[in-house]
Every structure is written in C-alpha cells, then in structure tokens.
N, C-alpha and C. Protein backbone atom coordinates (compact mmCIF):
# COMPACT_ATOMS: atom_id res chain seq x y z
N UNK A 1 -81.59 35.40 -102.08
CA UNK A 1 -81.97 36.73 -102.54
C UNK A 1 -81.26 37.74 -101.63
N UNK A 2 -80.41 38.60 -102.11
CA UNK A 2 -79.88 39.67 -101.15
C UNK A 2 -80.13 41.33 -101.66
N UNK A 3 -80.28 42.19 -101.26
CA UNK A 3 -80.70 43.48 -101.15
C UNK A 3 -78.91 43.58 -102.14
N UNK A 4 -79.14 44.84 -103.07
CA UNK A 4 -78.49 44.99 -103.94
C UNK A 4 -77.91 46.35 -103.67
N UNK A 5 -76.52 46.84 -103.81
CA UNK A 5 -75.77 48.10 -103.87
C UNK A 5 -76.00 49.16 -104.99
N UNK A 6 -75.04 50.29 -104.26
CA UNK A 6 -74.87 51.45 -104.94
C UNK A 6 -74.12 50.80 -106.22
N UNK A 7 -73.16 50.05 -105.78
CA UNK A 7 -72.02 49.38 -107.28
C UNK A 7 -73.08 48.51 -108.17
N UNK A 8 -73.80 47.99 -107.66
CA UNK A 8 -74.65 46.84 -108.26
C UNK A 8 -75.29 47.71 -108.88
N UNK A 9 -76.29 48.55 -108.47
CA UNK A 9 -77.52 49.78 -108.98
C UNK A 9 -76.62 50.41 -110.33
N UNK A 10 -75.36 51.29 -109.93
CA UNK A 10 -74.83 51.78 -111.41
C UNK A 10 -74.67 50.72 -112.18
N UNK A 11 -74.06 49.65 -111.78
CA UNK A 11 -73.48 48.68 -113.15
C UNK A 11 -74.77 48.22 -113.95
N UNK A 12 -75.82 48.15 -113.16
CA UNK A 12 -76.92 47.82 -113.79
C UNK A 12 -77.69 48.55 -114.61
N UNK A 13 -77.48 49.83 -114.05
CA UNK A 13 -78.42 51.17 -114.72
C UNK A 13 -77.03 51.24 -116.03
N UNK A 14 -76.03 51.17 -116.03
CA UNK A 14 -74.88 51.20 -117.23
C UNK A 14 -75.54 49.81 -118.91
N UNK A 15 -75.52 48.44 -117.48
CA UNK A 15 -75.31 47.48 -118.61
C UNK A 15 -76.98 47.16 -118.89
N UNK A 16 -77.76 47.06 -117.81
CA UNK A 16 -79.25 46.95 -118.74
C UNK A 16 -80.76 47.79 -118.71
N UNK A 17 -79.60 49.20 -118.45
CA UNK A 17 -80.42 50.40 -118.57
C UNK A 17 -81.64 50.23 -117.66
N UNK A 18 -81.54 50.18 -116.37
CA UNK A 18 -82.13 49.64 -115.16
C UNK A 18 -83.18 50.63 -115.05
N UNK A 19 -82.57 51.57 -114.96
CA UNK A 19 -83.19 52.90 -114.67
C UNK A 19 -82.49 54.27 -115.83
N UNK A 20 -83.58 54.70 -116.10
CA UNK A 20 -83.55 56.05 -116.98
C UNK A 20 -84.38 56.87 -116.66
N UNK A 21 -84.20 58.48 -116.58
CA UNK A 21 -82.48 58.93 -116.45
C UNK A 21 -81.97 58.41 -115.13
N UNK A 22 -80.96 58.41 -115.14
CA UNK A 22 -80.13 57.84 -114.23
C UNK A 22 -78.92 58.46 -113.37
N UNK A 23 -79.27 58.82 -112.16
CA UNK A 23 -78.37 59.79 -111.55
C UNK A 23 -77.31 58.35 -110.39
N UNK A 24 -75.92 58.58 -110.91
CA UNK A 24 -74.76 57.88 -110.11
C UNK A 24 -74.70 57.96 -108.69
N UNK A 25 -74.95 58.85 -108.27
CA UNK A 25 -74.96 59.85 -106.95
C UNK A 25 -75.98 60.26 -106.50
N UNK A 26 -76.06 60.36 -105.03
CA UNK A 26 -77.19 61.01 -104.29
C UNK A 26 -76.85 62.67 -104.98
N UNK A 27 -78.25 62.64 -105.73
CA UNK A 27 -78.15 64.76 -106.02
C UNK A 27 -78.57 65.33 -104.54
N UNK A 28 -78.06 66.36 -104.29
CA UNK A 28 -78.85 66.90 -103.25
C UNK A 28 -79.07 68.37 -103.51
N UNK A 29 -78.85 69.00 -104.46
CA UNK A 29 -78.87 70.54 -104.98
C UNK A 29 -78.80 69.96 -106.10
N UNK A 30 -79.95 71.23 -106.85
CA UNK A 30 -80.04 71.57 -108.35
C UNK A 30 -80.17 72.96 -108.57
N UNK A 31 -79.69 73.51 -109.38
CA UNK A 31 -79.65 74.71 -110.01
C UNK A 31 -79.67 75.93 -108.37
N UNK A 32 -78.46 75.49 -107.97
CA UNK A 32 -78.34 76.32 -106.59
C UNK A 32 -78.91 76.06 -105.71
N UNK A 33 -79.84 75.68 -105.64
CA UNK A 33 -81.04 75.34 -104.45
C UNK A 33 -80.83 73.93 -104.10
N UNK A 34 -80.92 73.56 -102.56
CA UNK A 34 -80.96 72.36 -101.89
C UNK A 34 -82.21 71.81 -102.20
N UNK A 35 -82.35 70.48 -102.56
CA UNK A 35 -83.43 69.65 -103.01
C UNK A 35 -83.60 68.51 -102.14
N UNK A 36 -84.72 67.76 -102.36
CA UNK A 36 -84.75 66.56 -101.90
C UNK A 36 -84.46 65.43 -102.39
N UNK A 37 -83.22 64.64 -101.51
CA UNK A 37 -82.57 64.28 -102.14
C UNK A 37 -82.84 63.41 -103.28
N UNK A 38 -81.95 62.84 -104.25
CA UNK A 38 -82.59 62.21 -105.40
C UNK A 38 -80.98 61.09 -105.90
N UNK A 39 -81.33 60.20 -106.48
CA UNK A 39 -80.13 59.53 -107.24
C UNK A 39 -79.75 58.01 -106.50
N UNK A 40 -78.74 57.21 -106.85
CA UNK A 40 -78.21 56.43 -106.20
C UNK A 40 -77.54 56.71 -104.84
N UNK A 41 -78.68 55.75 -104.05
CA UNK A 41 -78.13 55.76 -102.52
C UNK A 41 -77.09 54.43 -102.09
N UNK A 42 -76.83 54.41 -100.78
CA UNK A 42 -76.42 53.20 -100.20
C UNK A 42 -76.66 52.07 -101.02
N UNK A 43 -78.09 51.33 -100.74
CA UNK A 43 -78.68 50.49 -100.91
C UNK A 43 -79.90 50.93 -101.51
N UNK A 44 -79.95 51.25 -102.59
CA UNK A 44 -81.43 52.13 -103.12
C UNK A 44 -81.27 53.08 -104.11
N UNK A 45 -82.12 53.38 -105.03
CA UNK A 45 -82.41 54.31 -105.26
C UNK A 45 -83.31 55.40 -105.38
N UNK A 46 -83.24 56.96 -104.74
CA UNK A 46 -84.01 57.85 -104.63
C UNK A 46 -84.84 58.29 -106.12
N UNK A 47 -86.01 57.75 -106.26
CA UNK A 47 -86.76 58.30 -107.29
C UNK A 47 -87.24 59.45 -107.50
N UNK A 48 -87.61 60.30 -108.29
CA UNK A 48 -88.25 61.45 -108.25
C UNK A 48 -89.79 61.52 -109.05
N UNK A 49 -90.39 62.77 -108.23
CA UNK A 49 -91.42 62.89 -108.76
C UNK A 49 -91.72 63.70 -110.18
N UNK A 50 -92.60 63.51 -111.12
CA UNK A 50 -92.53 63.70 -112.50
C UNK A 50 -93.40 65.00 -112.19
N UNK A 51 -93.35 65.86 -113.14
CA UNK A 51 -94.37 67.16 -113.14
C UNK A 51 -95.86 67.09 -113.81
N UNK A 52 -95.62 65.18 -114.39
CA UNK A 52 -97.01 65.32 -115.38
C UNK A 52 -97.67 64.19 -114.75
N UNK A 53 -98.97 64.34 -114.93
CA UNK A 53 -99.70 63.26 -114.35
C UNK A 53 -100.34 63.41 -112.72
N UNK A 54 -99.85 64.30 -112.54
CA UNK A 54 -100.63 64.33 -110.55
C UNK A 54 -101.73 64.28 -110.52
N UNK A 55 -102.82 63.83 -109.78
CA UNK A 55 -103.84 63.67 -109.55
C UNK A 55 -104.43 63.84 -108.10
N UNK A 56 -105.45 64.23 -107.77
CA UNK A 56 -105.78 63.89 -106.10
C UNK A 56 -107.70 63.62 -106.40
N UNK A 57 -107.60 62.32 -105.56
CA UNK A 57 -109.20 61.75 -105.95
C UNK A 57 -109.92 62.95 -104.57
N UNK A 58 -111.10 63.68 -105.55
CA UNK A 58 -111.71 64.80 -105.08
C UNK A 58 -113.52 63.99 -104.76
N UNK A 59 -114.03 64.33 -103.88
CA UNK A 59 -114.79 63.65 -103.48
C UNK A 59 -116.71 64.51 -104.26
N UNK A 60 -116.10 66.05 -104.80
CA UNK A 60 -116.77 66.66 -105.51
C UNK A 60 -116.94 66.08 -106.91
N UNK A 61 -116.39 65.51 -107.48
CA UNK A 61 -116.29 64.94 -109.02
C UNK A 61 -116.79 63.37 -109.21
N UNK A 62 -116.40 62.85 -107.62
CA UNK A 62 -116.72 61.25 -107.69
C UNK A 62 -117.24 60.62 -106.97
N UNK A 63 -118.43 59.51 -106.48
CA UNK A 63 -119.26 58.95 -105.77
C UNK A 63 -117.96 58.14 -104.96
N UNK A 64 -117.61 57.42 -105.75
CA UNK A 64 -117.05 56.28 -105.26
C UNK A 64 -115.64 56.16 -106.25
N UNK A 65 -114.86 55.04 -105.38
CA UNK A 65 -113.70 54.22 -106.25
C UNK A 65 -114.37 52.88 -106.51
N UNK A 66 -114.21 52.08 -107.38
CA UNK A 66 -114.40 51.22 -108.01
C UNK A 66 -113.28 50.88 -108.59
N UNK A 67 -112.16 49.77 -108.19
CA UNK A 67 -111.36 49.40 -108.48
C UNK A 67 -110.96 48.73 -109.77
N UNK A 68 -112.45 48.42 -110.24
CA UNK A 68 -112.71 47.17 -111.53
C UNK A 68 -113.35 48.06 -112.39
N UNK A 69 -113.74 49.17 -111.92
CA UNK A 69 -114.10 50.42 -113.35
C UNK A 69 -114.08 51.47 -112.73
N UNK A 70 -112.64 52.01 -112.97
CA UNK A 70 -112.11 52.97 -112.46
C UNK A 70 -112.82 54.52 -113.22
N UNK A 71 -113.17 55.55 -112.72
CA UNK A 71 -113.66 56.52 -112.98
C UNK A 71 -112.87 57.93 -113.11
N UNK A 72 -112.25 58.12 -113.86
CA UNK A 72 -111.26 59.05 -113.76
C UNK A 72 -111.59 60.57 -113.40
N UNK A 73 -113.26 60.82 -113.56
CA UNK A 73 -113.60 62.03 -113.35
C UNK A 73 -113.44 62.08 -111.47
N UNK A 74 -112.84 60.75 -110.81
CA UNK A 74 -112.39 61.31 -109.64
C UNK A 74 -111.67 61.68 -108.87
N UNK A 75 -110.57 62.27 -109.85
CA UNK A 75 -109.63 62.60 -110.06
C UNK A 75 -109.24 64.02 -110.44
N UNK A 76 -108.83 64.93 -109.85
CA UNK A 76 -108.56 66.52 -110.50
C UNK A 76 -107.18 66.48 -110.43
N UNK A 77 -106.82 67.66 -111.20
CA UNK A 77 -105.15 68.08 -111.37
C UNK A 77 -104.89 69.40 -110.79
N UNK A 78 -104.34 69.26 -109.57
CA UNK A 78 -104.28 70.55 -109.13
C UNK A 78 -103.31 71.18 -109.72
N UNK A 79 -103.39 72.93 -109.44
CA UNK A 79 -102.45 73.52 -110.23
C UNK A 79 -100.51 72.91 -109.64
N UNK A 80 -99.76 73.48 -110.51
CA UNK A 80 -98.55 73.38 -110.59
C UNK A 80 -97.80 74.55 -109.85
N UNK A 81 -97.36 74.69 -108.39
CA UNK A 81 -96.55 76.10 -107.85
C UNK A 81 -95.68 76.30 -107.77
N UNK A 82 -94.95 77.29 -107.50
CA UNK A 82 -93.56 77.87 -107.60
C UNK A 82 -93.51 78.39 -105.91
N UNK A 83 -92.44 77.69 -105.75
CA UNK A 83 -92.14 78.13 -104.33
C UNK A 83 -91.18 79.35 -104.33
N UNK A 84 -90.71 80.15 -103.35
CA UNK A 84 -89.85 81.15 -102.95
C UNK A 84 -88.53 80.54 -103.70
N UNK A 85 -88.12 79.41 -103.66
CA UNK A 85 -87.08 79.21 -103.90
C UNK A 85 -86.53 78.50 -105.53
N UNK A 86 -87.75 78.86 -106.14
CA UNK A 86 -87.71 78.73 -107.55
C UNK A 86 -88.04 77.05 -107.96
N UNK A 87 -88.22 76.18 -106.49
CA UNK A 87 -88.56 74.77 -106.98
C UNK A 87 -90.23 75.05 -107.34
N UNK A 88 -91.17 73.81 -108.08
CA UNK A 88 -92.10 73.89 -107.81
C UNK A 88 -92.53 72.85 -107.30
N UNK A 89 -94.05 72.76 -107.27
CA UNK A 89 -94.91 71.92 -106.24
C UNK A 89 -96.07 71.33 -106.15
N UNK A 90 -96.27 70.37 -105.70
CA UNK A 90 -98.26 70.01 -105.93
C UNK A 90 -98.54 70.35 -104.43
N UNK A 91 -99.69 71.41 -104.45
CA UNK A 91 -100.26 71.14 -102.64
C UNK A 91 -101.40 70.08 -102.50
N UNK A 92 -101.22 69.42 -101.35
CA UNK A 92 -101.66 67.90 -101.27
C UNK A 92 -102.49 68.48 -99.96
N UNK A 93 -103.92 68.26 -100.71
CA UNK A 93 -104.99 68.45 -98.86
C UNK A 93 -104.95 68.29 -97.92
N UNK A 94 -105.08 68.52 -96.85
CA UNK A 94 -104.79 67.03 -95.46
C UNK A 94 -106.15 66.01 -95.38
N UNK A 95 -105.37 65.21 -95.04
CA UNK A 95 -105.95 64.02 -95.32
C UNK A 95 -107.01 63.27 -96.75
N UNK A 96 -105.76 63.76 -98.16
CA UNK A 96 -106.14 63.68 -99.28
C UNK A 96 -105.35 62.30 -100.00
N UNK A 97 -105.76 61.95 -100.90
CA UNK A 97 -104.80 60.62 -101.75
C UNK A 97 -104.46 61.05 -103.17
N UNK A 98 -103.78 60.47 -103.48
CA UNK A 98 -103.24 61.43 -104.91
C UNK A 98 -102.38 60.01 -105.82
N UNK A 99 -102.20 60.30 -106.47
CA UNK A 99 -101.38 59.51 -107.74
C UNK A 99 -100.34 60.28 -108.29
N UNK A 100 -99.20 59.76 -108.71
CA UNK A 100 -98.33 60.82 -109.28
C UNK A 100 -97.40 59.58 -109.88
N UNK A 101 -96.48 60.02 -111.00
CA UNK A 101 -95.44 59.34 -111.38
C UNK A 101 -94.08 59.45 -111.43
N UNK A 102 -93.14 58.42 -111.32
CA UNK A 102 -91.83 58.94 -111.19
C UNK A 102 -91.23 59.58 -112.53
N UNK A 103 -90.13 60.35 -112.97
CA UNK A 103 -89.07 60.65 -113.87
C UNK A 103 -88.99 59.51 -114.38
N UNK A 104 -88.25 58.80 -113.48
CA UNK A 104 -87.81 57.74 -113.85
C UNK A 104 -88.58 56.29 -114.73
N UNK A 105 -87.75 55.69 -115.62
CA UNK A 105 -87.94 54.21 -115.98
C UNK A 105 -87.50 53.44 -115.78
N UNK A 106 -87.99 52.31 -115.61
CA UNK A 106 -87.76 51.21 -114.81
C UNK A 106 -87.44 50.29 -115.72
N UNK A 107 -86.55 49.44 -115.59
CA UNK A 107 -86.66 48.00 -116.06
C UNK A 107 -86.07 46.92 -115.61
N UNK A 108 -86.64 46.00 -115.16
CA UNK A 108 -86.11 45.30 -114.26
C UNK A 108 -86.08 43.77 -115.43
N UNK A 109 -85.05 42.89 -114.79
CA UNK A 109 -84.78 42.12 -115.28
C UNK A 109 -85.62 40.74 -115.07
N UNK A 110 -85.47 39.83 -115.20
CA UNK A 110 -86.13 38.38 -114.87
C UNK A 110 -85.92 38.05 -113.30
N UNK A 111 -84.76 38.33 -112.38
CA UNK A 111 -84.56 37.94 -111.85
C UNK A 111 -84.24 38.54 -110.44
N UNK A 112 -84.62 40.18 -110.89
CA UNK A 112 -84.57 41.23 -110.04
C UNK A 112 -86.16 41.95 -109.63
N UNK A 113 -86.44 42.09 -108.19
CA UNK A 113 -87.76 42.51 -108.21
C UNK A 113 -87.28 44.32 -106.92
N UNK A 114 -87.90 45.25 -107.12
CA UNK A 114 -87.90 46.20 -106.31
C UNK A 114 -89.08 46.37 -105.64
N UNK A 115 -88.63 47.21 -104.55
CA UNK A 115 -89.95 47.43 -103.51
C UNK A 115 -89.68 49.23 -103.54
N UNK A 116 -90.85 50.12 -103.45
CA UNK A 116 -90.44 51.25 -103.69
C UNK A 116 -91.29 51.65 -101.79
N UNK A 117 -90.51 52.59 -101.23
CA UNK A 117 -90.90 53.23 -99.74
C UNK A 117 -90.77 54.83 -99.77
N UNK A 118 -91.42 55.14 -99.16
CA UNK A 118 -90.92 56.85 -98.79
C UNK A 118 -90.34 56.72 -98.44
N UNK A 119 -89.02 58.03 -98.56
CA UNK A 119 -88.28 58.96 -98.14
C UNK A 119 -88.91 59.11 -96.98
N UNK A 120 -87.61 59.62 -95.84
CA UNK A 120 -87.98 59.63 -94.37
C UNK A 120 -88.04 61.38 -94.02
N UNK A 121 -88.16 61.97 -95.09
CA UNK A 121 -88.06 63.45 -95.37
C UNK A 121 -89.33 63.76 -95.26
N UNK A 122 -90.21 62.93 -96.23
CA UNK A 122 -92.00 63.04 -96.00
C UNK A 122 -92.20 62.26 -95.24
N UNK A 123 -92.16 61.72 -94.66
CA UNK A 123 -92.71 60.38 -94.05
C UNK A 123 -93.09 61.41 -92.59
N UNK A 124 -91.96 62.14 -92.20
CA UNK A 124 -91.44 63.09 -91.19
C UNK A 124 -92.52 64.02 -91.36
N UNK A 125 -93.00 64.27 -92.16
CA UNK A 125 -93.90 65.76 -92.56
C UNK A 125 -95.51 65.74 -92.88
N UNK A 126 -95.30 63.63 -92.38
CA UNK A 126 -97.15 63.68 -92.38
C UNK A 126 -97.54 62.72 -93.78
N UNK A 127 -96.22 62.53 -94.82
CA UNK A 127 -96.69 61.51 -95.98
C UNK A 127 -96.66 60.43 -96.08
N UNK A 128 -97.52 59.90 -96.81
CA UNK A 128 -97.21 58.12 -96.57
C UNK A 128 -97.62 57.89 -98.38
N UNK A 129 -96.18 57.15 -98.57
CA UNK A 129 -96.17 56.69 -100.13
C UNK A 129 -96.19 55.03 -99.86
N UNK A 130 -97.42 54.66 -100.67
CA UNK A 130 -97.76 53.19 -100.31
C UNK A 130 -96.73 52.00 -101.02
N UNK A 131 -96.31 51.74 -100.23
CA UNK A 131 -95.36 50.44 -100.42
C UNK A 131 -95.59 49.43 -101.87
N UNK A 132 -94.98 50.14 -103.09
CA UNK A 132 -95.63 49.22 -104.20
C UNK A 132 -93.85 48.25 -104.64
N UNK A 133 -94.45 47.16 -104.81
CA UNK A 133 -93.64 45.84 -105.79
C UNK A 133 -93.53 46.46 -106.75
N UNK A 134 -91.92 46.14 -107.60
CA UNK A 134 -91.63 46.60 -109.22
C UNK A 134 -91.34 45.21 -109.48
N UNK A 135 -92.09 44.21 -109.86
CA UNK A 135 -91.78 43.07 -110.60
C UNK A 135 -90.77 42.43 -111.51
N UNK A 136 -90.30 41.35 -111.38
CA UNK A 136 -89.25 40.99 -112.02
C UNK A 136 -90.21 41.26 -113.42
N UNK A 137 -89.05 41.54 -114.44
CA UNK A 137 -89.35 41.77 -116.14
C UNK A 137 -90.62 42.87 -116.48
N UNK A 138 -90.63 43.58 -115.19
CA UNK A 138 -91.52 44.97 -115.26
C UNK A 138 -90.76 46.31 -115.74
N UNK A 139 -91.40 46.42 -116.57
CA UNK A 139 -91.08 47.66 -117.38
C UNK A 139 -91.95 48.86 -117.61
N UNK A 140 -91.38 50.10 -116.87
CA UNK A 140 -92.43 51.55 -117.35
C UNK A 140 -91.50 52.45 -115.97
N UNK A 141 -92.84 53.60 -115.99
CA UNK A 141 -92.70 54.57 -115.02
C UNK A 141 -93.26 54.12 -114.03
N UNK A 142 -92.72 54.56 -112.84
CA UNK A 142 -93.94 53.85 -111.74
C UNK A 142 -94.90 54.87 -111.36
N UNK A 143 -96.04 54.64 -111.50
CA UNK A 143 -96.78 55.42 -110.86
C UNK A 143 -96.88 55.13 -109.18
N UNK A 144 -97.00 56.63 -108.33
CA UNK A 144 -96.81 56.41 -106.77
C UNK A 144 -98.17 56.72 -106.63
N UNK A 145 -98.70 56.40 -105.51
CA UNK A 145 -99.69 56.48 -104.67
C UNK A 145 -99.67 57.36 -103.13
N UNK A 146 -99.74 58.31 -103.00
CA UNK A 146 -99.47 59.00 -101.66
C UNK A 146 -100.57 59.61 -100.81
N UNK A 147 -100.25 59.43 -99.77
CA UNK A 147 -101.18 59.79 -98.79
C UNK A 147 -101.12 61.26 -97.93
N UNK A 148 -101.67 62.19 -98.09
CA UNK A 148 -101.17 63.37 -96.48
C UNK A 148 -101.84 62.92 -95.41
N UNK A 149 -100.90 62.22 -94.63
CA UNK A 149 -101.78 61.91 -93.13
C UNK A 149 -102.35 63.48 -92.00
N UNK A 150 -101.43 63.80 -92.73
CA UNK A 150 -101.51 65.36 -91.46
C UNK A 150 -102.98 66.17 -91.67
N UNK A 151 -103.35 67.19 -90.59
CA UNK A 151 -104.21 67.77 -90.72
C UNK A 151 -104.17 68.83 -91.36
N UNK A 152 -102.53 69.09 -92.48
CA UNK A 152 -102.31 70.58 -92.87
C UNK A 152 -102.22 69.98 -94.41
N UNK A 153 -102.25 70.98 -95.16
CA UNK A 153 -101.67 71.13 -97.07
C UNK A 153 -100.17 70.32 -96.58
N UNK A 154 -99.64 69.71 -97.75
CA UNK A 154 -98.57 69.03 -97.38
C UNK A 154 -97.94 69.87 -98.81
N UNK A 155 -96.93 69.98 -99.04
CA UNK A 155 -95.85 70.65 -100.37
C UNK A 155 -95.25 68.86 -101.00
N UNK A 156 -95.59 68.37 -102.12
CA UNK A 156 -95.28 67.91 -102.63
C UNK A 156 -94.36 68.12 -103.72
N UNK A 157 -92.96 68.22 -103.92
CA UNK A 157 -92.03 68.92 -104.61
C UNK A 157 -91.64 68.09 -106.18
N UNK A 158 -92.15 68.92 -107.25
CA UNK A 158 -91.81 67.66 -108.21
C UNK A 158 -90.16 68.12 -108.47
N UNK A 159 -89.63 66.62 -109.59
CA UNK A 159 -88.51 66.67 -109.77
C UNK A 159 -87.24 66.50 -108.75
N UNK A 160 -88.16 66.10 -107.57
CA UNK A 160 -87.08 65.83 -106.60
C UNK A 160 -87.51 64.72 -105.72
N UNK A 161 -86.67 63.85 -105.38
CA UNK A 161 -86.94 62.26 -104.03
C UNK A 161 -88.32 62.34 -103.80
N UNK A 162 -88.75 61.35 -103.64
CA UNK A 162 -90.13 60.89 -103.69
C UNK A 162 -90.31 59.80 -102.84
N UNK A 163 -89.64 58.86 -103.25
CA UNK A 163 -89.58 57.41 -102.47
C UNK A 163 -88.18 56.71 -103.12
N UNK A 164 -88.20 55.60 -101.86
CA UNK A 164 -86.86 55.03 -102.70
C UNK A 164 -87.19 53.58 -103.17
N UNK A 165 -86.33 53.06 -103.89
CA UNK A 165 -86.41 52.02 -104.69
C UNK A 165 -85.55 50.90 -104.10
N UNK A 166 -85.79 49.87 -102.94
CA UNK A 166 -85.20 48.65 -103.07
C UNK A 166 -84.76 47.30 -104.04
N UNK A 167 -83.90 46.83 -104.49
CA UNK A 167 -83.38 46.13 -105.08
C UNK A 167 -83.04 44.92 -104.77
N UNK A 168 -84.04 44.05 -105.14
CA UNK A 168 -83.50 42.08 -104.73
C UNK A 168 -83.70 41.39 -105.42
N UNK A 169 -82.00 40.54 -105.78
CA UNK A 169 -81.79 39.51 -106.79
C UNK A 169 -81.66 38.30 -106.59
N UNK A 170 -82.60 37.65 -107.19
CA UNK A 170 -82.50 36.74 -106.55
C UNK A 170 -81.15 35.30 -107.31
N UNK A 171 -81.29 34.05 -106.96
CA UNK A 171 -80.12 33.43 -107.19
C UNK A 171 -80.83 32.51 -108.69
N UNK A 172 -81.83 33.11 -108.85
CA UNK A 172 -82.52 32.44 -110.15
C UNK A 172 -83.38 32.81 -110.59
N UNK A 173 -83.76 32.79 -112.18
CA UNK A 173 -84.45 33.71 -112.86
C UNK A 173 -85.78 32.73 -112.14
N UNK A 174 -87.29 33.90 -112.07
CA UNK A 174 -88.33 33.22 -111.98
C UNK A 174 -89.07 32.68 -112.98
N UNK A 175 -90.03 31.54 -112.93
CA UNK A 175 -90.68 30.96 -114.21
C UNK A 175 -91.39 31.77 -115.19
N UNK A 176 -92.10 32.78 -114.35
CA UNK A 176 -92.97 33.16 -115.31
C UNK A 176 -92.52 35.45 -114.73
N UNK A 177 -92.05 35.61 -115.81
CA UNK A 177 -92.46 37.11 -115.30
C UNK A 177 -93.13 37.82 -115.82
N UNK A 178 -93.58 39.12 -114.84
CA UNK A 178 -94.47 39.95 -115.27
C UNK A 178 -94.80 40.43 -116.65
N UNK A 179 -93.29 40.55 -117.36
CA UNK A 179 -93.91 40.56 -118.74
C UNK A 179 -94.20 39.21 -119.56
N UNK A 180 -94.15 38.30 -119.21
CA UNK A 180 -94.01 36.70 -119.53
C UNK A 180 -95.57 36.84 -119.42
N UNK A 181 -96.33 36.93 -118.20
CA UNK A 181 -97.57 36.56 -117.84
C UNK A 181 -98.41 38.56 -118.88
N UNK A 182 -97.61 39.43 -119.68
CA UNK A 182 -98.58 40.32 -120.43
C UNK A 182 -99.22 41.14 -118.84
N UNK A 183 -98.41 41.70 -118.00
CA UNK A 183 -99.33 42.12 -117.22
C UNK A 183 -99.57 43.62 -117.71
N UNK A 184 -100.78 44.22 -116.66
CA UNK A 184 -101.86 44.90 -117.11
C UNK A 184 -101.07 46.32 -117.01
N UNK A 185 -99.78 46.49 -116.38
CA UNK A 185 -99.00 48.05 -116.42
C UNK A 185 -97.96 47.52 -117.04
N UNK A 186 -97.62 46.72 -117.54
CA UNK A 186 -96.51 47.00 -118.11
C UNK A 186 -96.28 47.63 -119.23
N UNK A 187 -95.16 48.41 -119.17
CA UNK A 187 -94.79 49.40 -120.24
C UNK A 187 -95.60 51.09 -120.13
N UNK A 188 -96.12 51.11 -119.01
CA UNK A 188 -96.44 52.34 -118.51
C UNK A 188 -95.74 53.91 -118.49
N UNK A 189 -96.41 54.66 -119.63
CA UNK A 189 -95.30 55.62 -119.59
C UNK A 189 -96.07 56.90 -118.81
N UNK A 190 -97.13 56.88 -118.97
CA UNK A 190 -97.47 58.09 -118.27
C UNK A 190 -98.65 57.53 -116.58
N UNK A 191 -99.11 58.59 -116.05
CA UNK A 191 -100.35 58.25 -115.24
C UNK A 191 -101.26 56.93 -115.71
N UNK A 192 -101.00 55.69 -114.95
CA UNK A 192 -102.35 54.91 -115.37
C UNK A 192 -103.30 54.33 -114.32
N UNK A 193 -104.25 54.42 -114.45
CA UNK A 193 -105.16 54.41 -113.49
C UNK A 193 -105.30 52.63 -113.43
N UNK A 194 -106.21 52.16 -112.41
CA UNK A 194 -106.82 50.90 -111.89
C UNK A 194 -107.30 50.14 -112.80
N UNK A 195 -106.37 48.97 -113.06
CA UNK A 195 -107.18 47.89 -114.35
C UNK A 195 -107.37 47.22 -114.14
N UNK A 196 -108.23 45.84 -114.59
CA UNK A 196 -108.86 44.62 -114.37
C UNK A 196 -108.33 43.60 -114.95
C-alpha cells in the first residue's frame, strides 16, 4: 500500500471521477481575495467546506448525544457571515463541536481507501477536524466533524480548505467493500447525522 500523488490524484479524478468538482492545482485566491488553500496538493487533496449543512450541537436544544438515536434537535444552524473581505463564514463557539460537509464528492474505488486531517492553517488557530476513513468503494460527500479547542469564536470559512484528503492504494482489491457490505453513508449527499 503506498500514499498516492498529485499525478495519481488528477489521473484519477480524470479517469474515475475520484473527486467532483475537481480542482488540478492548489487554489489559493478566488475572486481576488487570498483563500484557504484548496485543490490538489503534493500528496493530498485540500477539500473544502460546503455552505449547506453546518451544524453545532447546542446544549440548549439537547439533553444528550445518543449515538444509536441520534436527535437532531441538537443541533442548530448558525447564521451564514460575510467577512470584510467578501469571503463568508460559520462562527464556531469556543470549545463547541459542529458537523459540516465538504463541496466535494468522493468516490473511491475497491482498492483505494482515504484518510481525511486538518489543514495546519486551523489546526494553528485552535481547530481540530477529527480524523475520518473514506473507505474503499465509498461514495458521497464527506461530512467533517470539527472541534474549536480554543477559548475564543473560531471563523470557519466556507468554500475554502478544510482538511486534506490522504490517498492509499493498495496492491489488491479488498473482499468485501463498503459498498459491497450496503454501508449506512454511502451515497451521502447532503449533512447526515449518526446511524445504526
């Protein structure tokens, strides 16, 4: 199994539509303004965050999490902001948890599995995006999971780097994959919450 390239990542996002939409290049500016970065890296790719679907579990709306009957009323949508510089934004509490989803779609093959990490941009600023598996023959949006460790509002920027996406292929398809075994996200297009 070896960690997979920038050449590997396009040819793949070309021949089995790996990822959609699909940026060749690290973006680092959009529409004039410097962004965070986004697109094919080195070894990776920079995902971005989607504008629909954010969530932050509010402790006013919900007793508890319950992993096996998930409660969505504990969950609010904070508003959507516009920064000075015409990007916008989710503000993230300190020391709040939130859900959000990428732009991007995923599809991974039989024999390819990703690991998705923060960006060292938030990571730097107090965020922690929880280390999720993209399964071989997993298909959808990924939904992220993020944390503000800090004691301040954190600026969560949609439409721009979020976390990145590791890539490992291995030297043989596996027996059974995620869509083989019908799992419980696959084909995920929007926000989905905790299933059984």
């Amino acid at each position: 199994m070896t960690v997979k390239s920038d050449r590997w990542i396009r040819r793949m996002a070309e021949e089995q539509q790996l990822i959609r939409p699909f940026d060749a290049a690290l973006v680092r500016e959009s529409a004039g303004r410097r962004i965070i970065s986004a697109g094919a890296s080195s070894y990776g790719y920079d995902m971005r965050l989607a504008d629909d679907g954010f969530r932050v579990f509010s402790p006013i709306h919900g007793r508890e999490i319950d992993p096996k009957n998930f409660d969505e009323s504990s969950l609010v949508e904070p508003p959507l902001q516009a920064a000075e510089d015409g990007s916008n934004y989710y503000l993230l509490p300190p020391h709040s948890y939130a859900l959000g989803i990428s732009v991007e779609t995923f599809r991974l093959p039989r024999n390819v599995t990703g690991i998705c990490m923060c960006k060292s941009t938030y990571a730097r600023a107090g965020l922690m995006l929880n280390t999720t598996p993209l399964e071989a023959g997993w298909t959808g949006r990924l939904v992220i999971e993020l944390g503000n460790l800090a004691d301040l509002p954190l600026r969560v920027y949609v439409g721009e780097g979020i976390g990145q996406v590791i890539f490992f292929e291995s030297d043989e398809d596996c027996d059974v994959s995620y869509q083989d075994r019908g799992g419980k996200y696959q084909g995920q297009t929007g926000l989905t919450y905790s299933r059984l």
